[in-house]
Each structure stands twice: as C-alpha cells, then as structure tokens.
PDB file of N, CA and C in Angstrom:
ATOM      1  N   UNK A   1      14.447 259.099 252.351  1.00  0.00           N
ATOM      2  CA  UNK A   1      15.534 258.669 253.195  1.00  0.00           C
ATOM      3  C   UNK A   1      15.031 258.439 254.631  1.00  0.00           C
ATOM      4  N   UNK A   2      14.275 258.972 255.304  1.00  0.00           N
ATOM      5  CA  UNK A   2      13.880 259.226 256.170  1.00  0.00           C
ATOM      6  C   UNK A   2      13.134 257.942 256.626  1.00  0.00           C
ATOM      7  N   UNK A   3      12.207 257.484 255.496  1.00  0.00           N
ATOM      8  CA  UNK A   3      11.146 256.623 255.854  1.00  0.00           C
ATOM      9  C   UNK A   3      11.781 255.325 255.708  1.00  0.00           C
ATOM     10  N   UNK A   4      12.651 255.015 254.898  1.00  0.00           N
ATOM     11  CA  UNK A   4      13.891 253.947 255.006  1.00  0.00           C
ATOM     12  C   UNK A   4      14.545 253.879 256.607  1.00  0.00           C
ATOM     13  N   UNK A   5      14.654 254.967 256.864  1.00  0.00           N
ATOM     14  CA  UNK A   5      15.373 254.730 258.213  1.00  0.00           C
ATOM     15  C   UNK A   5      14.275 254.103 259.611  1.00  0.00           C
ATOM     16  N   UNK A   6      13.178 255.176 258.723  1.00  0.00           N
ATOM     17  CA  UNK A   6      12.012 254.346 259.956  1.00  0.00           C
ATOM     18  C   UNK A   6      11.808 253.507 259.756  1.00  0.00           C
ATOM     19  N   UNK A   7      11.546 252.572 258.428  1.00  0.00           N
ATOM     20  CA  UNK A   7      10.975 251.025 258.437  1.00  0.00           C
ATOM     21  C   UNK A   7      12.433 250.297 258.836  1.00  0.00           C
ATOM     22  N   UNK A   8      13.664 250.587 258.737  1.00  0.00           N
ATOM     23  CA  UNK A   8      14.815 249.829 259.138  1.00  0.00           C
ATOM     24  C   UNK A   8      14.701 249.599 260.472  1.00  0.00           C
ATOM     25  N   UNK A   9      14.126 250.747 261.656  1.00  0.00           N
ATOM     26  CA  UNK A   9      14.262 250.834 263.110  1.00  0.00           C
ATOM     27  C   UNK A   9      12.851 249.872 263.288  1.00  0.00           C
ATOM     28  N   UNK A  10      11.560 250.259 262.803  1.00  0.00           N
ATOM     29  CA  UNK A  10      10.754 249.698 262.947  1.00  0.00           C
ATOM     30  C   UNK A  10      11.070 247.984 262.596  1.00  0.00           C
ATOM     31  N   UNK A  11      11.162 247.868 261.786  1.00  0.00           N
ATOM     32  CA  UNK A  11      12.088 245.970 261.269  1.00  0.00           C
ATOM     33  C   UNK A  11      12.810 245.522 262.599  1.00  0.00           C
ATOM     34  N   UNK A  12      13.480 246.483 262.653  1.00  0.00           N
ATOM     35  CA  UNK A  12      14.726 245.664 264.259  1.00  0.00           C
ATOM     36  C   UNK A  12      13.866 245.601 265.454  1.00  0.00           C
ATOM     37  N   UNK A  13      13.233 246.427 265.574  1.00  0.00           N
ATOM     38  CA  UNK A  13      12.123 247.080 266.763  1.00  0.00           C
ATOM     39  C   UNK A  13      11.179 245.403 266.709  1.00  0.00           C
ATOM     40  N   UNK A  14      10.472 245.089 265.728  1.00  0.00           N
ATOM     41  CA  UNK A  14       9.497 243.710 265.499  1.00  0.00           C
ATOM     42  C   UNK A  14      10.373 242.576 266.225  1.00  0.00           C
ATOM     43  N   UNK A  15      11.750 242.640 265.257  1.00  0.00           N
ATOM     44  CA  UNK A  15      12.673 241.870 265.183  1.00  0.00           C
ATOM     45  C   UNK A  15      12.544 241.078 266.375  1.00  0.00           C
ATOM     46  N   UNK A  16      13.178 241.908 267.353  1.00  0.00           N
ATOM     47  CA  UNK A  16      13.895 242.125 268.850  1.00  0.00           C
ATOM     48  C   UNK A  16      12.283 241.837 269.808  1.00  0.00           C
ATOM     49  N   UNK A  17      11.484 242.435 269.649  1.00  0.00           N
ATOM     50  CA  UNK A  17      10.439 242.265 270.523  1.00  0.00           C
ATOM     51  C   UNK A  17       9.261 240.848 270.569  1.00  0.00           C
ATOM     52  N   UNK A  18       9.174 240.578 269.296  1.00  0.00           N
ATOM     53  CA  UNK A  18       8.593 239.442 269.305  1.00  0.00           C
ATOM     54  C   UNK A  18       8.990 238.118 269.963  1.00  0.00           C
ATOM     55  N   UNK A  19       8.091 237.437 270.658  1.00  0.00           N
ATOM     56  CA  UNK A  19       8.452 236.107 271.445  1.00  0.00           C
ATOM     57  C   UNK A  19       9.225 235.599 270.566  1.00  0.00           C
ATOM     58  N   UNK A  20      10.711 234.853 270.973  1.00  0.00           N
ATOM     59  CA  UNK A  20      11.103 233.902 269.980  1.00  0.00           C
ATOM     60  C   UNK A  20      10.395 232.029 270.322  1.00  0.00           C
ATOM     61  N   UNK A  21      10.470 231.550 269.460  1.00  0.00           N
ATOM     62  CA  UNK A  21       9.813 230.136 269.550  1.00  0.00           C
ATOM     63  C   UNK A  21      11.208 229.420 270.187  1.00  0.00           C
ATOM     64  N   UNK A  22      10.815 228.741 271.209  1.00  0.00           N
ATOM     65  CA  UNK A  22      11.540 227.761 272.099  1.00  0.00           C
ATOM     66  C   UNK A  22      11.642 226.358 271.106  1.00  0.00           C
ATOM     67  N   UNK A  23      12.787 225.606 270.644  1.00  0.00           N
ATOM     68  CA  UNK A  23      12.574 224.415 270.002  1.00  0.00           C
ATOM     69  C   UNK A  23      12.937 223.450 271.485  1.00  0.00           C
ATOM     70  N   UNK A  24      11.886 222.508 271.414  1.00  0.00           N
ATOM     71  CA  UNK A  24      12.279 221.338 272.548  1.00  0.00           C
ATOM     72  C   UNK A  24      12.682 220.322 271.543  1.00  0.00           C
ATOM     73  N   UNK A  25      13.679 219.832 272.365  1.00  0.00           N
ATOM     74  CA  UNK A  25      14.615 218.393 271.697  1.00  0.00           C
ATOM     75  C   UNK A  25      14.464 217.459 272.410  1.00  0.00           C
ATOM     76  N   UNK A  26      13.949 216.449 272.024  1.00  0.00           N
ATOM     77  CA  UNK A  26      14.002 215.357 272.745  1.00  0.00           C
ATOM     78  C   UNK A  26      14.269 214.224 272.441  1.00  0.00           C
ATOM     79  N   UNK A  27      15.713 214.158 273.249  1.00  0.00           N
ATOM     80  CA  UNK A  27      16.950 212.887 272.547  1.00  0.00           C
ATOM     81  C   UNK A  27      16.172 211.038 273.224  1.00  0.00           C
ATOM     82  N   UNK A  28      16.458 210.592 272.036  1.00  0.00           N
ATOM     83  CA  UNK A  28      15.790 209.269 272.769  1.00  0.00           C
ATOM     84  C   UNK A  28      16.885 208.131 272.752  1.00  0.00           C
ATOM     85  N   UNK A  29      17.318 207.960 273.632  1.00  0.00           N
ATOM     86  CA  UNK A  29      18.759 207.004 273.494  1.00  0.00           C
ATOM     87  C   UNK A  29      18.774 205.774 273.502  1.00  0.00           C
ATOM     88  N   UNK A  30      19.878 205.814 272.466  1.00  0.00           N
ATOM     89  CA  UNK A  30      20.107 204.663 271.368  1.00  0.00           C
ATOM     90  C   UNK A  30      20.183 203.113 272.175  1.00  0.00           C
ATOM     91  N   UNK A  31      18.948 202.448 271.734  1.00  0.00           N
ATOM     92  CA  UNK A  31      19.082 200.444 272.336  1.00  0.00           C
ATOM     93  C   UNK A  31      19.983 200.122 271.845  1.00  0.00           C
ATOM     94  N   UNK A  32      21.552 199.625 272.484  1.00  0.00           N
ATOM     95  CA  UNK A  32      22.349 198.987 272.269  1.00  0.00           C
ATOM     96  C   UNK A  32      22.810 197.387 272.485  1.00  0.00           C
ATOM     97  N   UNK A  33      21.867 197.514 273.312  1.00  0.00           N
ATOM     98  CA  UNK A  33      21.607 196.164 273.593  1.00  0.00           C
ATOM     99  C   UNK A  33      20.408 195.362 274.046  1.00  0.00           C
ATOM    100  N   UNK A  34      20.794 194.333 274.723  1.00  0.00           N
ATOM    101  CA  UNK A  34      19.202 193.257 275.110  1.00  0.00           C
ATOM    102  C   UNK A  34      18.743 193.851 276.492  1.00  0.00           C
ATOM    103  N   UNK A  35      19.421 194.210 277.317  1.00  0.00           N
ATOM    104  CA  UNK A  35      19.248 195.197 278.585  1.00  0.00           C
ATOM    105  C   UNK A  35      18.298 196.284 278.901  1.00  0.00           C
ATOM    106  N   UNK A  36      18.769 197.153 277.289  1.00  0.00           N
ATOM    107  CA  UNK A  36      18.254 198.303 277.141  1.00  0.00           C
ATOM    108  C   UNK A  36      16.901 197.945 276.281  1.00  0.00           C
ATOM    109  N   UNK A  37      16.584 196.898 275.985  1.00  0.00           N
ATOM    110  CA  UNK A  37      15.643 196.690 274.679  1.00  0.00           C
ATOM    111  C   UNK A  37      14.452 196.502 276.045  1.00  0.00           C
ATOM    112  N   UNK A  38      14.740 195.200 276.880  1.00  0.00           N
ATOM    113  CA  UNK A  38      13.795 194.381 277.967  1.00  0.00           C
ATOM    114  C   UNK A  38      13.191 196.117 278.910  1.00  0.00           C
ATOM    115  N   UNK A  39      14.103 197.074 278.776  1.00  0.00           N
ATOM    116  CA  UNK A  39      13.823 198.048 280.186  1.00  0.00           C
ATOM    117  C   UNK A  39      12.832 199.047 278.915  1.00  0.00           C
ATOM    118  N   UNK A  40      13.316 199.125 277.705  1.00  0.00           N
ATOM    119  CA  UNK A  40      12.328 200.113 277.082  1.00  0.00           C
ATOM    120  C   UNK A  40      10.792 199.201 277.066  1.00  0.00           C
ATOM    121  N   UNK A  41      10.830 197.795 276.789  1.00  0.00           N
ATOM    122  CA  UNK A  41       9.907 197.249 276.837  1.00  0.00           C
ATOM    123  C   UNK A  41       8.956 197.525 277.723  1.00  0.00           C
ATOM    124  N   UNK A  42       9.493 197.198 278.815  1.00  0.00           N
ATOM    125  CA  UNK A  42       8.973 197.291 280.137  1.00  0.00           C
ATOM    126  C   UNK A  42       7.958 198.691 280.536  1.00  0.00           C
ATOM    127  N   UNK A  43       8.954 199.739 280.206  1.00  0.00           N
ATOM    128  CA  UNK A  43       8.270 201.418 280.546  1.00  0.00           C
ATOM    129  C   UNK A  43       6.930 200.874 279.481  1.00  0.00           C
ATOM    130  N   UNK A  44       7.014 200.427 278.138  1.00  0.00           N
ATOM    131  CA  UNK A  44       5.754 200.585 277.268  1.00  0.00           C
ATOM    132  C   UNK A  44       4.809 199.863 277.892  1.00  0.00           C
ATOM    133  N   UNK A  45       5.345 198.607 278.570  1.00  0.00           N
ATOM    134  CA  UNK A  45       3.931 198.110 279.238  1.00  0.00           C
ATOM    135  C   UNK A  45       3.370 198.450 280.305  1.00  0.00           C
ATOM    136  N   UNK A  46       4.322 199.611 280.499  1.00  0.00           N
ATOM    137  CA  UNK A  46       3.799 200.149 282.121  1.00  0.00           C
ATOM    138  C   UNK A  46       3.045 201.466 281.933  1.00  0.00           C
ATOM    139  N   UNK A  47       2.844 201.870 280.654  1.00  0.00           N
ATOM    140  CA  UNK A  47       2.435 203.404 280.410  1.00  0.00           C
ATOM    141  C   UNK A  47       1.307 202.716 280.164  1.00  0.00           C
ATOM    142  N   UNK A  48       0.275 203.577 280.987  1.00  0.00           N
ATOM    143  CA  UNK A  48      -0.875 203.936 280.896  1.00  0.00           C
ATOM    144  C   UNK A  48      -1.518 204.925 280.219  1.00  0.00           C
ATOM    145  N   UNK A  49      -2.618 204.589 279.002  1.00  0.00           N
ATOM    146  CA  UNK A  49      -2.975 205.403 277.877  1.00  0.00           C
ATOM    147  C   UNK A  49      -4.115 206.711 279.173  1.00  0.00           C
ATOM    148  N   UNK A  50      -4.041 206.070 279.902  1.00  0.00           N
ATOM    149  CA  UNK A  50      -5.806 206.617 280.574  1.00  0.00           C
ATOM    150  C   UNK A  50      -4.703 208.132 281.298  1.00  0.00           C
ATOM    151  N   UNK A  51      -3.586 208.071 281.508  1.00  0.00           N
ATOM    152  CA  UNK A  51      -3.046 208.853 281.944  1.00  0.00           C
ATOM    153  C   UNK A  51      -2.958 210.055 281.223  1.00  0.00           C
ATOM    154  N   UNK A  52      -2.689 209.591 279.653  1.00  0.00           N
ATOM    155  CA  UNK A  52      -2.410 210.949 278.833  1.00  0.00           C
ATOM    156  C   UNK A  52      -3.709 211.872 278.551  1.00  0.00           C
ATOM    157  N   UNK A  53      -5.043 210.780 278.462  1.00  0.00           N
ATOM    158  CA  UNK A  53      -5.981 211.632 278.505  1.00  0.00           C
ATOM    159  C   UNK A  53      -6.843 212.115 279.627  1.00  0.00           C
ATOM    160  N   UNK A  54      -6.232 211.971 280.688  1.00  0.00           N
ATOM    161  CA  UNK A  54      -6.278 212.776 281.513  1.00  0.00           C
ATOM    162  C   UNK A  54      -5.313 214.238 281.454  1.00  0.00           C
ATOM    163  N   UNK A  55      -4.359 213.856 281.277  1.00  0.00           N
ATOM    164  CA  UNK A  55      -3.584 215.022 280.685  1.00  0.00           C
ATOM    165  C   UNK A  55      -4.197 215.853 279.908  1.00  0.00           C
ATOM    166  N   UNK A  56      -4.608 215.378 278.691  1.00  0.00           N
ATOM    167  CA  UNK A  56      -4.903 216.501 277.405  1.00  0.00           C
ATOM    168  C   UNK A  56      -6.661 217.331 278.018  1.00  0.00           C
ATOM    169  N   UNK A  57      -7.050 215.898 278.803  1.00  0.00           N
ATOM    170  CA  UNK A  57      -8.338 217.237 279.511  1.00  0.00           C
ATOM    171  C   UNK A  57      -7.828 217.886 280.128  1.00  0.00           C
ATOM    172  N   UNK A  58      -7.163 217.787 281.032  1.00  0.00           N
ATOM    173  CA  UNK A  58      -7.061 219.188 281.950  1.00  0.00           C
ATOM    174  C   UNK A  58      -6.274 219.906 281.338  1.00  0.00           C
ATOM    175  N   UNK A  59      -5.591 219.980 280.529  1.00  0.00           N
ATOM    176  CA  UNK A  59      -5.166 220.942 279.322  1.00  0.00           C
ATOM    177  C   UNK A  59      -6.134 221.652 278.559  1.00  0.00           C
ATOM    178  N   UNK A  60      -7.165 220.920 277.931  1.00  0.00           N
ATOM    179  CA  UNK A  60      -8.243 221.194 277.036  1.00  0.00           C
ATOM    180  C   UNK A  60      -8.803 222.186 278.439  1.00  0.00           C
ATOM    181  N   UNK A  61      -9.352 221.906 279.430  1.00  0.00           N
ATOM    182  CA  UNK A  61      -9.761 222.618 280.486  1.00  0.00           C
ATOM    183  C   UNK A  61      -8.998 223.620 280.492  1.00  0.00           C
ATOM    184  N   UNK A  62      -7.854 223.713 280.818  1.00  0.00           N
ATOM    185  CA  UNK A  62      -6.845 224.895 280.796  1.00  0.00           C
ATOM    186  C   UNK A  62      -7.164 225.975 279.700  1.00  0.00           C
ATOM    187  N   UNK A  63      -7.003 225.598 278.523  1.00  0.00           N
ATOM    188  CA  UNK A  63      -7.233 226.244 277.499  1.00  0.00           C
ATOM    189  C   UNK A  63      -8.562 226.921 277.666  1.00  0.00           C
ATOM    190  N   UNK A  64      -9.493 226.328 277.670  1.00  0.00           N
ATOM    191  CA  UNK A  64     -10.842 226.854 277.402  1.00  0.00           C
ATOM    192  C   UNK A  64     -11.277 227.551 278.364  1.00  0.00           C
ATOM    193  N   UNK A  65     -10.252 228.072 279.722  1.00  0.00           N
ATOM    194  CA  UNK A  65     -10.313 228.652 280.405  1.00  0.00           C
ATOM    195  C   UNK A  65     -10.164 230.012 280.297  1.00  0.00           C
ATOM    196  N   UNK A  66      -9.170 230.286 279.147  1.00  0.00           N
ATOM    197  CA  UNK A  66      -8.778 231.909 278.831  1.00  0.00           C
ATOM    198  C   UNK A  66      -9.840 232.307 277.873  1.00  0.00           C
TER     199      UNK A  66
END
C-alpha cells in the first residue's frame, strides 16, 4: 500500500515538474484575392536565401557553444 502511494506521488511529482513542450502555431492567411496573391509574391522575391543561412550558423554557433 505504501509503495502505491509513493509511485502515485512520485508520477504527479514527474508529472508537474517536467518542462512542458511549447506548441508554436503559425497561421498563414488565407489569398483571397489578386491583391493578396501580387503582395505574397512579392515578400518571396524579396526573401533572401543567404539570410537564413546566416541564421542557422549563428545558431549552429550557438549550439556548439554549450
């Protein structure tokens, strides 16, 4: 009886203490029209690939830092 009660406290104890995982959502809103089609266009020709991998190095840097 006893050891039931400890693995029950111990269970809630894990439960409760462990990081919970954050879900990110990321809504992408709906082209309804020719307006919205020409302006999404536009951001794609304006994104620069050289940007993201600059990003993921200094991330990769980040990381390999700890």
């Amino acid at each position: 009886m006893v050891l039931i009660v400890v693995g029950v406290i111990a269970g809630l104890a894990v439960t409760l203490l462990l990081p919970k995982k954050e879900e990110v959502v990321e809504t992408i809103p709906e082209i309804s029209d020719v307006q919205g089609l020409n302006t999404v266009s536009t951001e794609l020709d304006n994104t620069n690939p050289d940007d993201l991998n600059t990003e993921l190095n200094q991330l990769n840097q980040d990381y390999s830092a700890f």
